[in-house]
N, C-alpha and C. Protein backbone atom coordinates (compact mmCIF):
# COMPACT_ATOMS: atom_id res chain seq x y z
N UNK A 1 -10.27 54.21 19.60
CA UNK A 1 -9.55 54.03 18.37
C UNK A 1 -10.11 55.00 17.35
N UNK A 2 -8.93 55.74 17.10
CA UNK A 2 -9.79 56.57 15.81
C UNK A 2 -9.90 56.00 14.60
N UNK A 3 -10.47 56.56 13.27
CA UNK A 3 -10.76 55.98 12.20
C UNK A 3 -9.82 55.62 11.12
N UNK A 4 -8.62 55.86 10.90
CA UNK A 4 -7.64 55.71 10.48
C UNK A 4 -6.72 54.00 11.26
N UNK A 5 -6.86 53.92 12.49
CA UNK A 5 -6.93 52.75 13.69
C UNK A 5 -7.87 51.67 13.05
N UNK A 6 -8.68 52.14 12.90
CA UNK A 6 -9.99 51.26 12.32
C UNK A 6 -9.55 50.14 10.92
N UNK A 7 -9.50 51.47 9.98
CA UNK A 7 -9.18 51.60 8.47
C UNK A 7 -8.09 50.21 8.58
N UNK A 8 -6.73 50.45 9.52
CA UNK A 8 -5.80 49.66 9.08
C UNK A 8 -6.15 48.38 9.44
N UNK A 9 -6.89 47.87 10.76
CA UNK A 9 -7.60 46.63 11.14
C UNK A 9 -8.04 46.52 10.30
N UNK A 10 -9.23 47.06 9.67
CA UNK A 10 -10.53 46.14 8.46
C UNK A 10 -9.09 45.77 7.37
N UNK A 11 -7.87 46.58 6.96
CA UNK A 11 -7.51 46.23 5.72
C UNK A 11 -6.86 44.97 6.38
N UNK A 12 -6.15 45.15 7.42
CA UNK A 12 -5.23 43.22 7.76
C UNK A 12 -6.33 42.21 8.24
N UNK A 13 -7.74 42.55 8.46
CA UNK A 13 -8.57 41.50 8.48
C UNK A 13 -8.93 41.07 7.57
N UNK A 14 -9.28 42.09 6.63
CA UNK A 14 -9.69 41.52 4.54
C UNK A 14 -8.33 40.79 4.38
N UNK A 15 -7.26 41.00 4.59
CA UNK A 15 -6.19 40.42 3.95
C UNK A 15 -5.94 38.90 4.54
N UNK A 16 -6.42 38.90 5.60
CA UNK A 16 -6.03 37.89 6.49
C UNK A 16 -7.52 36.36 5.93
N UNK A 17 -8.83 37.61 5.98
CA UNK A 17 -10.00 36.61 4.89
C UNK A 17 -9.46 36.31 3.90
N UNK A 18 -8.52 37.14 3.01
CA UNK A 18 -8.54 36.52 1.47
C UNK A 18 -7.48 35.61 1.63
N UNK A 19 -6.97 35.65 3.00
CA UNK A 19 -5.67 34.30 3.12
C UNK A 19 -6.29 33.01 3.18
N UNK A 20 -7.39 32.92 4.19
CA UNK A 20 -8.11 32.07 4.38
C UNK A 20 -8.86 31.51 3.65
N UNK A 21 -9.88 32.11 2.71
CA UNK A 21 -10.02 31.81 1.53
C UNK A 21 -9.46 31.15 0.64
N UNK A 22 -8.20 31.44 0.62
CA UNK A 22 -7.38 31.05 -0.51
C UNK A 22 -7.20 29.15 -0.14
N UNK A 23 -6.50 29.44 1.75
CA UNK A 23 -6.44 28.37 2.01
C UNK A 23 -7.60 27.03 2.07
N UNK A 24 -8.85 27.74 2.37
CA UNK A 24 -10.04 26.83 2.06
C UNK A 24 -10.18 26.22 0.72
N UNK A 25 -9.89 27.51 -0.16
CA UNK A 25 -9.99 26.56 -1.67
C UNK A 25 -9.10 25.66 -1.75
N UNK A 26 -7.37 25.86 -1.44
CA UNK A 26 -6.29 24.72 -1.87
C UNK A 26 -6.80 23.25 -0.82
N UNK A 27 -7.66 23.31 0.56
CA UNK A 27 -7.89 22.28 1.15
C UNK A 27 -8.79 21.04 0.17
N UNK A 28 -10.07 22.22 -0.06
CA UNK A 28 -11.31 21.34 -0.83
C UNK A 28 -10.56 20.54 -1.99
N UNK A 29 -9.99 21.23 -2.92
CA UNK A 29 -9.35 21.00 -4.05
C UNK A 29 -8.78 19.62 -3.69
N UNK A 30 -7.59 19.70 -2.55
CA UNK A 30 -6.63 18.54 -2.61
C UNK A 30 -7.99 17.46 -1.54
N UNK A 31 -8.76 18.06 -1.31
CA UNK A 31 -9.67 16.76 -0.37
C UNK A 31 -10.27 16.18 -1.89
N UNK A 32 -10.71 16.94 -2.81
CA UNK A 32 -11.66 16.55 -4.10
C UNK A 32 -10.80 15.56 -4.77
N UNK A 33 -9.44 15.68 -5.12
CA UNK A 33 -8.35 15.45 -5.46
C UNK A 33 -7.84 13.70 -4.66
N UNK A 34 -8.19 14.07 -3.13
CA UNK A 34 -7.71 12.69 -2.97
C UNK A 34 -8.44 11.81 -3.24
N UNK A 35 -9.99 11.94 -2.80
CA UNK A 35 -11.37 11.22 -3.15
C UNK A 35 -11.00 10.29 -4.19
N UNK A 36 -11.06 11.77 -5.55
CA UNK A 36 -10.76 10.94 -7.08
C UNK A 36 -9.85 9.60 -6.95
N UNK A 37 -8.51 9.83 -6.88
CA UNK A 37 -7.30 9.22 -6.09
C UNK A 37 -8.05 8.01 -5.80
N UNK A 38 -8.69 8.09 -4.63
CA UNK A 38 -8.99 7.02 -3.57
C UNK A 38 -10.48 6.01 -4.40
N UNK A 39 -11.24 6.64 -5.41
CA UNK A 39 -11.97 6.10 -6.30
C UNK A 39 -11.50 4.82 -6.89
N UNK A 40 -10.82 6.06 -7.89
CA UNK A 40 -9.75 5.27 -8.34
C UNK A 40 -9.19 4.25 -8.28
N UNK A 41 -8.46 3.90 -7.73
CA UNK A 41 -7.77 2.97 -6.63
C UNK A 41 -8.30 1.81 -6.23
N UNK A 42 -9.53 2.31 -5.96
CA UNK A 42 -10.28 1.14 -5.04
C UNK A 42 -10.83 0.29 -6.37
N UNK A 43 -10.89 0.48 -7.87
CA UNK A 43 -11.14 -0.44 -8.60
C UNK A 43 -9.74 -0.79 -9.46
N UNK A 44 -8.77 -0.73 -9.19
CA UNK A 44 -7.28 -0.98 -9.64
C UNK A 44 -7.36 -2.28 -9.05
N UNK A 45 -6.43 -3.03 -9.45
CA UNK A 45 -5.86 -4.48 -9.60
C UNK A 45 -4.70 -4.20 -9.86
N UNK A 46 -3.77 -5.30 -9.18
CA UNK A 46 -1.87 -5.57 -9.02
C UNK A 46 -1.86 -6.74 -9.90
N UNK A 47 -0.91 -7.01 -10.81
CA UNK A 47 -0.28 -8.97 -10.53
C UNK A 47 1.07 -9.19 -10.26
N UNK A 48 0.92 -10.14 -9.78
CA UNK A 48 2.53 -10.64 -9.20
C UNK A 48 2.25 -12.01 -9.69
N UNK A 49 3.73 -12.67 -10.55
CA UNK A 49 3.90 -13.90 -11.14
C UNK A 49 5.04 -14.56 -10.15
N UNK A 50 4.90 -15.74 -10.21
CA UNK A 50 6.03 -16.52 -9.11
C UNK A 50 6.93 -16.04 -10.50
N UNK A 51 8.60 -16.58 -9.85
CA UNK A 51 9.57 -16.99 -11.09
C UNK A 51 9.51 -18.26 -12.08
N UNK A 52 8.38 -18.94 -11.31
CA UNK A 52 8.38 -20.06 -12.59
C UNK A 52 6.84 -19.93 -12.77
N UNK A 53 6.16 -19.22 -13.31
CA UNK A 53 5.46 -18.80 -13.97
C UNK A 53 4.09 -19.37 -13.39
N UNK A 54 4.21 -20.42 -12.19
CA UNK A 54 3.42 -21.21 -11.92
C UNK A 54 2.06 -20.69 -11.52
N UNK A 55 1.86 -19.55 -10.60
CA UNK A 55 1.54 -18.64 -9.72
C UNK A 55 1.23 -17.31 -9.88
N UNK A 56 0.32 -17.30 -10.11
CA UNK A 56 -0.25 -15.43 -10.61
C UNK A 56 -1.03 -15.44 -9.62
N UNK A 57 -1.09 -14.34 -8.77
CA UNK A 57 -1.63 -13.27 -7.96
C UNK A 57 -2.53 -12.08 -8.50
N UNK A 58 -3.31 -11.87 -7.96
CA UNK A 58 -3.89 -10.47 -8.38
C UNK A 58 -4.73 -9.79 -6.81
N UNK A 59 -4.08 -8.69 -6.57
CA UNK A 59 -4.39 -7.69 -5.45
C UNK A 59 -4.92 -6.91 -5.75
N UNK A 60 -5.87 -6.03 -5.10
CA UNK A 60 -6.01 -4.75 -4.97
C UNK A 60 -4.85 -3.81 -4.54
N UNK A 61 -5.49 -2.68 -4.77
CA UNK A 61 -4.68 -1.69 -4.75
C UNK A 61 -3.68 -1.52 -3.21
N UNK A 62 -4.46 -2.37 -1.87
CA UNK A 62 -3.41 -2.34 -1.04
C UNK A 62 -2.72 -3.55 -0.86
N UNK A 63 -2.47 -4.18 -1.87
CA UNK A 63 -1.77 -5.26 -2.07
C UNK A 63 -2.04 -6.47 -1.22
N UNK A 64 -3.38 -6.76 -0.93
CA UNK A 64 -4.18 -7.78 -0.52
C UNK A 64 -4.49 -8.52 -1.30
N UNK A 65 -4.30 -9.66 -1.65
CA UNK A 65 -4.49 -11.05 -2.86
C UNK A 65 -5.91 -11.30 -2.74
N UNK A 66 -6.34 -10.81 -4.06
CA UNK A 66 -8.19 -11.02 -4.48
C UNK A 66 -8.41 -12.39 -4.77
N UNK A 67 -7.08 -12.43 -5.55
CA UNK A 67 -7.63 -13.71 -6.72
C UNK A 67 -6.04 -14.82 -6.86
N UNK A 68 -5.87 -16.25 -6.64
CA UNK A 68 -4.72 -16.63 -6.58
C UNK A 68 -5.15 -17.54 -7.80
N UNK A 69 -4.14 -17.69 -8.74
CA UNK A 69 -4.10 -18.64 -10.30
C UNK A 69 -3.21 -19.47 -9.87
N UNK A 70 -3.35 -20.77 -10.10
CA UNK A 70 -2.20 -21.87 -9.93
C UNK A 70 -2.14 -22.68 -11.26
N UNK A 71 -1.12 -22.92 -11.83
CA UNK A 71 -1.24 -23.52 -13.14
C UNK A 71 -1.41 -25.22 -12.56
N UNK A 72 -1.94 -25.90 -13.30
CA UNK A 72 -1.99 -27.11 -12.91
C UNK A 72 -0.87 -28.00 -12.98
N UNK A 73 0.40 -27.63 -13.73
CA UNK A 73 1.21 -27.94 -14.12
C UNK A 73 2.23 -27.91 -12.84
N UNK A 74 1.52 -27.14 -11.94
CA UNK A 74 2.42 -26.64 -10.39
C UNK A 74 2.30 -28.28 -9.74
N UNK A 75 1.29 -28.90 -9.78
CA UNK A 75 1.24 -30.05 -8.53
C UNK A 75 1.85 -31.12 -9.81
N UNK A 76 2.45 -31.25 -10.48
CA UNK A 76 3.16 -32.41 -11.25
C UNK A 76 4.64 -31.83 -10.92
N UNK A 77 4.70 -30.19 -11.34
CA UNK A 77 6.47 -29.83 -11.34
C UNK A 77 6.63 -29.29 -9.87
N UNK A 78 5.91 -29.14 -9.21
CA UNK A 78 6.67 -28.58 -7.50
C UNK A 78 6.50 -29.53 -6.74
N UNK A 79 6.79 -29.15 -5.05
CA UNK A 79 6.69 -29.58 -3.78
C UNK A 79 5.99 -28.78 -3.48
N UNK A 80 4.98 -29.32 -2.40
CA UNK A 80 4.61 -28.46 -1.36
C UNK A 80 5.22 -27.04 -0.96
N UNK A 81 6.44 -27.08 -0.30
CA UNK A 81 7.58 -25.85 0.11
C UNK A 81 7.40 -25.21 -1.30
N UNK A 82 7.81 -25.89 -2.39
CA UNK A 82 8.31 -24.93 -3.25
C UNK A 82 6.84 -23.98 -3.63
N UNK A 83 5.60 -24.40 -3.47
CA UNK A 83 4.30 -24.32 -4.30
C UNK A 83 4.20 -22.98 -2.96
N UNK A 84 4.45 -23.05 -1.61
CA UNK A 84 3.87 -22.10 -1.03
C UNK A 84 4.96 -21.15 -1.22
N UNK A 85 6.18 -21.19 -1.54
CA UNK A 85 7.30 -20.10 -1.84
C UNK A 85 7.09 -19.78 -3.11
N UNK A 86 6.36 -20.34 -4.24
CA UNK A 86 6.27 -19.42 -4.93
C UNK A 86 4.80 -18.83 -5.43
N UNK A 87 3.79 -19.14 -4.01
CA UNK A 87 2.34 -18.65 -3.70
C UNK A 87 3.05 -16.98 -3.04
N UNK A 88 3.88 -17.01 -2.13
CA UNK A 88 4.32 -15.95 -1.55
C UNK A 88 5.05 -14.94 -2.56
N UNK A 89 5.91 -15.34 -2.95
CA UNK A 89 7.11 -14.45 -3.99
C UNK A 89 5.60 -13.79 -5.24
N UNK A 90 4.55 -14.76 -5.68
CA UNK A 90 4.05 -14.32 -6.57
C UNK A 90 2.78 -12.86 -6.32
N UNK A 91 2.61 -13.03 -4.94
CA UNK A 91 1.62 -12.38 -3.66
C UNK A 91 2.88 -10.84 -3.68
N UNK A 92 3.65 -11.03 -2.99
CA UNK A 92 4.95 -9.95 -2.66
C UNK A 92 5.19 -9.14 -4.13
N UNK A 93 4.98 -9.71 -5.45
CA UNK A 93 5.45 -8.84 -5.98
C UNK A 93 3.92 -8.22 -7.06
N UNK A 94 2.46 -8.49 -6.61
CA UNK A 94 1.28 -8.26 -6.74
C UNK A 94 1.55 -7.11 -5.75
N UNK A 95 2.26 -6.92 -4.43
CA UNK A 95 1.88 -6.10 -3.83
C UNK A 95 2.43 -4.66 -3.79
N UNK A 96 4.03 -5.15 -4.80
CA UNK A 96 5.35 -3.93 -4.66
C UNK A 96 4.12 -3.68 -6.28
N UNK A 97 3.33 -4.18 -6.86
CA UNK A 97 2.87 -3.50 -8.21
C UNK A 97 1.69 -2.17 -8.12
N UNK A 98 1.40 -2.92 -6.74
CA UNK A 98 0.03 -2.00 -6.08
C UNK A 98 0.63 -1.11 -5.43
N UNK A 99 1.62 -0.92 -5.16
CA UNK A 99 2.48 -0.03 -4.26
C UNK A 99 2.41 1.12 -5.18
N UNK A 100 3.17 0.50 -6.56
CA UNK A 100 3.69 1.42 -7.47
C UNK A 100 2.19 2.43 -7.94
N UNK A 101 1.45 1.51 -7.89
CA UNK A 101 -0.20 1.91 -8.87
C UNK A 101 -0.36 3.02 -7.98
N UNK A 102 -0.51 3.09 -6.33
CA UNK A 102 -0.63 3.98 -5.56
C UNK A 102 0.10 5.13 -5.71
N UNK A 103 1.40 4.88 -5.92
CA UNK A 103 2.19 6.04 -6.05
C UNK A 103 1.81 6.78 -7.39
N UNK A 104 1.68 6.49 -8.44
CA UNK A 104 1.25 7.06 -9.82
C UNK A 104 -0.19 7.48 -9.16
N UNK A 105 -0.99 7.13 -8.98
CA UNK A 105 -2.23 7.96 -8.82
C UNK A 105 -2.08 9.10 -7.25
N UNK A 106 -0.71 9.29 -6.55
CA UNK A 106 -1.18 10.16 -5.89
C UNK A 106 -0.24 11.58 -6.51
N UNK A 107 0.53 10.72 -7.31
CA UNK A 107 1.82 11.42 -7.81
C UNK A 107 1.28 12.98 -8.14
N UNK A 108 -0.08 13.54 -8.77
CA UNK A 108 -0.42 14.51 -8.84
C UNK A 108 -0.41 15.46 -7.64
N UNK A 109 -1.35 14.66 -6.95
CA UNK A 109 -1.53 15.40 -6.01
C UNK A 109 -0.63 15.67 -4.59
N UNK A 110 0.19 14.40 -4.48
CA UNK A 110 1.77 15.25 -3.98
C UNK A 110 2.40 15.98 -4.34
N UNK A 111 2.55 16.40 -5.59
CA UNK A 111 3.27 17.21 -6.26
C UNK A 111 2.31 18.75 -6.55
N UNK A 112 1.15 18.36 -5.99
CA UNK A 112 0.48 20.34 -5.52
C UNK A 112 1.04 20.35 -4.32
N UNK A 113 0.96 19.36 -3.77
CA UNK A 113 1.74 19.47 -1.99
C UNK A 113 3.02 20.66 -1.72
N UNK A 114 3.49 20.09 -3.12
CA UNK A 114 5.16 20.44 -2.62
C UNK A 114 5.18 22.07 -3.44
N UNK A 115 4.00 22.48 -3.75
CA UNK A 115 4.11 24.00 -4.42
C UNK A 115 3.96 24.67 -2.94
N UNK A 116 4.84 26.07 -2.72
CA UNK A 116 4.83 27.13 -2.04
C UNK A 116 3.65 27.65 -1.24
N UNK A 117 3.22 27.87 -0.65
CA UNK A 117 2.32 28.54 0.18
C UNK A 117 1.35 28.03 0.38
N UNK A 118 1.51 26.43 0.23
CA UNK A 118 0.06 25.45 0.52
C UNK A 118 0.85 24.85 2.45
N UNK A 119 0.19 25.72 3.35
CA UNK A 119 0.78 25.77 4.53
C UNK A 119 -0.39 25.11 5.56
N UNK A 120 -0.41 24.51 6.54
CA UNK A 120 -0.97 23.88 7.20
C UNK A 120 -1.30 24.92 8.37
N UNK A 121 -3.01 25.19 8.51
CA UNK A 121 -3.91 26.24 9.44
C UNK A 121 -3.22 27.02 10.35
N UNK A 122 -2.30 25.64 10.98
CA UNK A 122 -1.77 26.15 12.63
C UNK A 122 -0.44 26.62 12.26
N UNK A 123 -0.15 26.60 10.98
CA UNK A 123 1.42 27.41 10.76
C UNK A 123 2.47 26.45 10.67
N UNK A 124 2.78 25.69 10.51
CA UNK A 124 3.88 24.70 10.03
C UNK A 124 3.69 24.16 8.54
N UNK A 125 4.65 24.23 7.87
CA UNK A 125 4.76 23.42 6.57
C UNK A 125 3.64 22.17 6.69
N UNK A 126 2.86 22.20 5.53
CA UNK A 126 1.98 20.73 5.65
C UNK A 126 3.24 19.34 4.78
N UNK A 127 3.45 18.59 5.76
CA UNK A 127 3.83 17.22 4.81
C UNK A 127 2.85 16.61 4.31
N UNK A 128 2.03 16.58 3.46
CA UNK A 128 1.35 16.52 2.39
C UNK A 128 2.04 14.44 2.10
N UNK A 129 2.66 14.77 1.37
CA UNK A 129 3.91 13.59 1.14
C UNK A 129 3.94 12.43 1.97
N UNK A 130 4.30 12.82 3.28
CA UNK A 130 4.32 11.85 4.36
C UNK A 130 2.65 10.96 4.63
N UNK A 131 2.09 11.98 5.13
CA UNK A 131 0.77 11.92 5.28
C UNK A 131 -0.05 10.90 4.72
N UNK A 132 0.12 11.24 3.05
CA UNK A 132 -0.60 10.05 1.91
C UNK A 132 0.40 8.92 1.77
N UNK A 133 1.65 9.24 2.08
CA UNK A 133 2.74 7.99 1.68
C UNK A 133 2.63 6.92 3.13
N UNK A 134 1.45 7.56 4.68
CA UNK A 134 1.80 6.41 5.59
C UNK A 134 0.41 5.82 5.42
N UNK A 135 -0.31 6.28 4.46
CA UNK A 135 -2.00 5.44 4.04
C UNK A 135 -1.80 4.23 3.84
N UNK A 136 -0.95 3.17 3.26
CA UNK A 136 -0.80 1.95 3.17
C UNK A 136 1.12 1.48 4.01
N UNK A 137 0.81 0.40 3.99
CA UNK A 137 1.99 0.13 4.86
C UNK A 137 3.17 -0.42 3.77
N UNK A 138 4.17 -0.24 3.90
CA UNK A 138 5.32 -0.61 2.62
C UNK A 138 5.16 -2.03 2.10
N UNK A 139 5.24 -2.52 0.99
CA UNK A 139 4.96 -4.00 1.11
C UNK A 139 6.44 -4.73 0.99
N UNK A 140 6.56 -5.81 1.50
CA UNK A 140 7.56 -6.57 1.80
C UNK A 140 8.65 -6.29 0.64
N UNK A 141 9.75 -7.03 1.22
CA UNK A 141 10.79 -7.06 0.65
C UNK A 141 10.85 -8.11 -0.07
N UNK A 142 11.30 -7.97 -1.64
CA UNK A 142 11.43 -9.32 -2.41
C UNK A 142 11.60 -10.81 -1.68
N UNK A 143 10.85 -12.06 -2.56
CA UNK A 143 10.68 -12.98 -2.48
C UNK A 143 12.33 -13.61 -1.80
N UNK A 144 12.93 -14.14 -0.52
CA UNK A 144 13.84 -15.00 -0.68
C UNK A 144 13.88 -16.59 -0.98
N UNK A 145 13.98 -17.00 -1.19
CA UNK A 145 14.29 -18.87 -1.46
C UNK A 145 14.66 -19.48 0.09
N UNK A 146 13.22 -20.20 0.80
CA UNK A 146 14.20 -20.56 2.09
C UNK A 146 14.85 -22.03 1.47
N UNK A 147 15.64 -21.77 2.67
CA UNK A 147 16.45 -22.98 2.85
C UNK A 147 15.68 -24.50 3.05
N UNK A 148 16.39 -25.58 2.51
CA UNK A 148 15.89 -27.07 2.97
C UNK A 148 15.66 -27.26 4.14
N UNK A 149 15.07 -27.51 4.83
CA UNK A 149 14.86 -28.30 6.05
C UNK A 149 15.68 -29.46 6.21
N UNK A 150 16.57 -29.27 7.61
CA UNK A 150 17.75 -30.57 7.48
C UNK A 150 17.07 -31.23 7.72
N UNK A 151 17.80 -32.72 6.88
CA UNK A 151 17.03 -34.16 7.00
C UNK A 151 17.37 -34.60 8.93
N UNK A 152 15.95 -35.16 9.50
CA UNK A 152 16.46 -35.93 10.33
C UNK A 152 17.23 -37.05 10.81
N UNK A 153 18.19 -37.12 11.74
CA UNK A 153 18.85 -37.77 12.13
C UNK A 153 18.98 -39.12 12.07
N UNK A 154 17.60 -39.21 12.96
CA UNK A 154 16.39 -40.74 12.97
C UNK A 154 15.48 -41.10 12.09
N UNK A 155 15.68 -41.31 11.07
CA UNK A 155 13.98 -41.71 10.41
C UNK A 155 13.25 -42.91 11.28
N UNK A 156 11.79 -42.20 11.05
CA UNK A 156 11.43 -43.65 12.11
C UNK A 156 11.82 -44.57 10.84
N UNK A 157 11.56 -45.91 12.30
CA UNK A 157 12.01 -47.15 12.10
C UNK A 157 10.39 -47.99 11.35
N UNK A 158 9.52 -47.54 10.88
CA UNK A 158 8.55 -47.73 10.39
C UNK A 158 7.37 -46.81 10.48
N UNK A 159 6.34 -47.20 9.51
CA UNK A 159 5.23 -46.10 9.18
C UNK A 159 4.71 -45.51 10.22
N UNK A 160 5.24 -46.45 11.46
CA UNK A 160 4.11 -45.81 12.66
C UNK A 160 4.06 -44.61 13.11
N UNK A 161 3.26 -44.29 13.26
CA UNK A 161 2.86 -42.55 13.97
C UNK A 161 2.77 -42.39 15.11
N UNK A 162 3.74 -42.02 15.98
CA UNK A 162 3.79 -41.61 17.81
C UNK A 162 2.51 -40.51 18.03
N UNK A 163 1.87 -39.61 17.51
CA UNK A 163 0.73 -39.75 17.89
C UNK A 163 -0.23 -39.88 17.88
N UNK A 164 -1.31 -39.18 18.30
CA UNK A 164 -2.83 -39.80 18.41
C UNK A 164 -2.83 -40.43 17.21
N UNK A 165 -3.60 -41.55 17.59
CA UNK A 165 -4.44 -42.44 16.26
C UNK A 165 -5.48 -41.46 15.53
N UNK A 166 -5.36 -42.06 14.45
CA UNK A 166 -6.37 -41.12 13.45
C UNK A 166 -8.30 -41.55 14.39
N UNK A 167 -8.34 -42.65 15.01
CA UNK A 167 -9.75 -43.22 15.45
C UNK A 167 -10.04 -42.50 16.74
N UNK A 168 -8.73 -41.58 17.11
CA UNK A 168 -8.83 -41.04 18.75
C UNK A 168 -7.90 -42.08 20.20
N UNK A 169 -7.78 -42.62 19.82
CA UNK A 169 -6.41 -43.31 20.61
C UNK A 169 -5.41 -43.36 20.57
């Protein structure tokens, strides 16, 4: 190879370092970037209120219930059914709040994602987006109201209990 042969290699290898370079800095950056993010986050708190106010929730940021509030006023005005439907509905919407909290704190740094020439090592577009958006799992779909439980047919015919005795017999 003569020296001119040479010349043009060293210049597409410098060019090809200062690519790499470039790409090492946009990696560190968005790794520094998620950290913060993920700091962050990890001292955030959700709440979710039932609809009758009974029931406050409070999650972390992946919409896991830290802390459950029950007004006392719940075991005079509910049922059972109703007290765990609106333990759930108040949990579900602690978790669509932590959803949201997630999305605002990555919102920056998806949005360097989606700038031009931030390309993934092996040559394909990086989904950036996807990637941080499959870190937590979607949280449920709003609270529904189940249905009554149909009354039985038979009520027993007295207090008695068909099974085991409470003494073991």
């Amino acid at each position: 190879m003569d020296s001119s042969g040479y010349d043009q290699l060293r210049a597409r290898t410098d060019a090809l370092q200062i690519q790499v370079d470039s790409m090492l800095q946009n990696y560190e950056h968005q790794l520094r970037d998620i950290a913060g993010a993920r700091d962050t986050l990890a001292a955030r708190t959700a709440e979710g209120w039932s609809s009758d106010n009974l029931i406050h929730v409070i999650s972390n940021a992946a919409g896991i219930p830290i802390e459950v509030r029950v007004d006392p006023a719940a075991f005079k005005r509910s049922t059972p059914e109703k007290l765990g439907a609106a333990i759930t509905e108040a949990a579900q919407a602690a978790a669509r709040a932590a959803k949201f909290e997630v999305s605002a704190a990555m919102a920056p740094i998806l949005a360097d994602a989606r700038q031009p020439g931030v390309r993934n090592p092996l040559g394909a577009e990086l989904d950036l987006p996807r990637v941080v958006g499959s870190i937590l799992p979607p949280p449920p779909e709003p609270f529904a109201e189940p249905e009554p439980a149909p009354e039985s047919e038979h009520p027993p015919a007295d207090d008695e209990d068909n099974g085991p005795h409470w003494k073991g017999w």
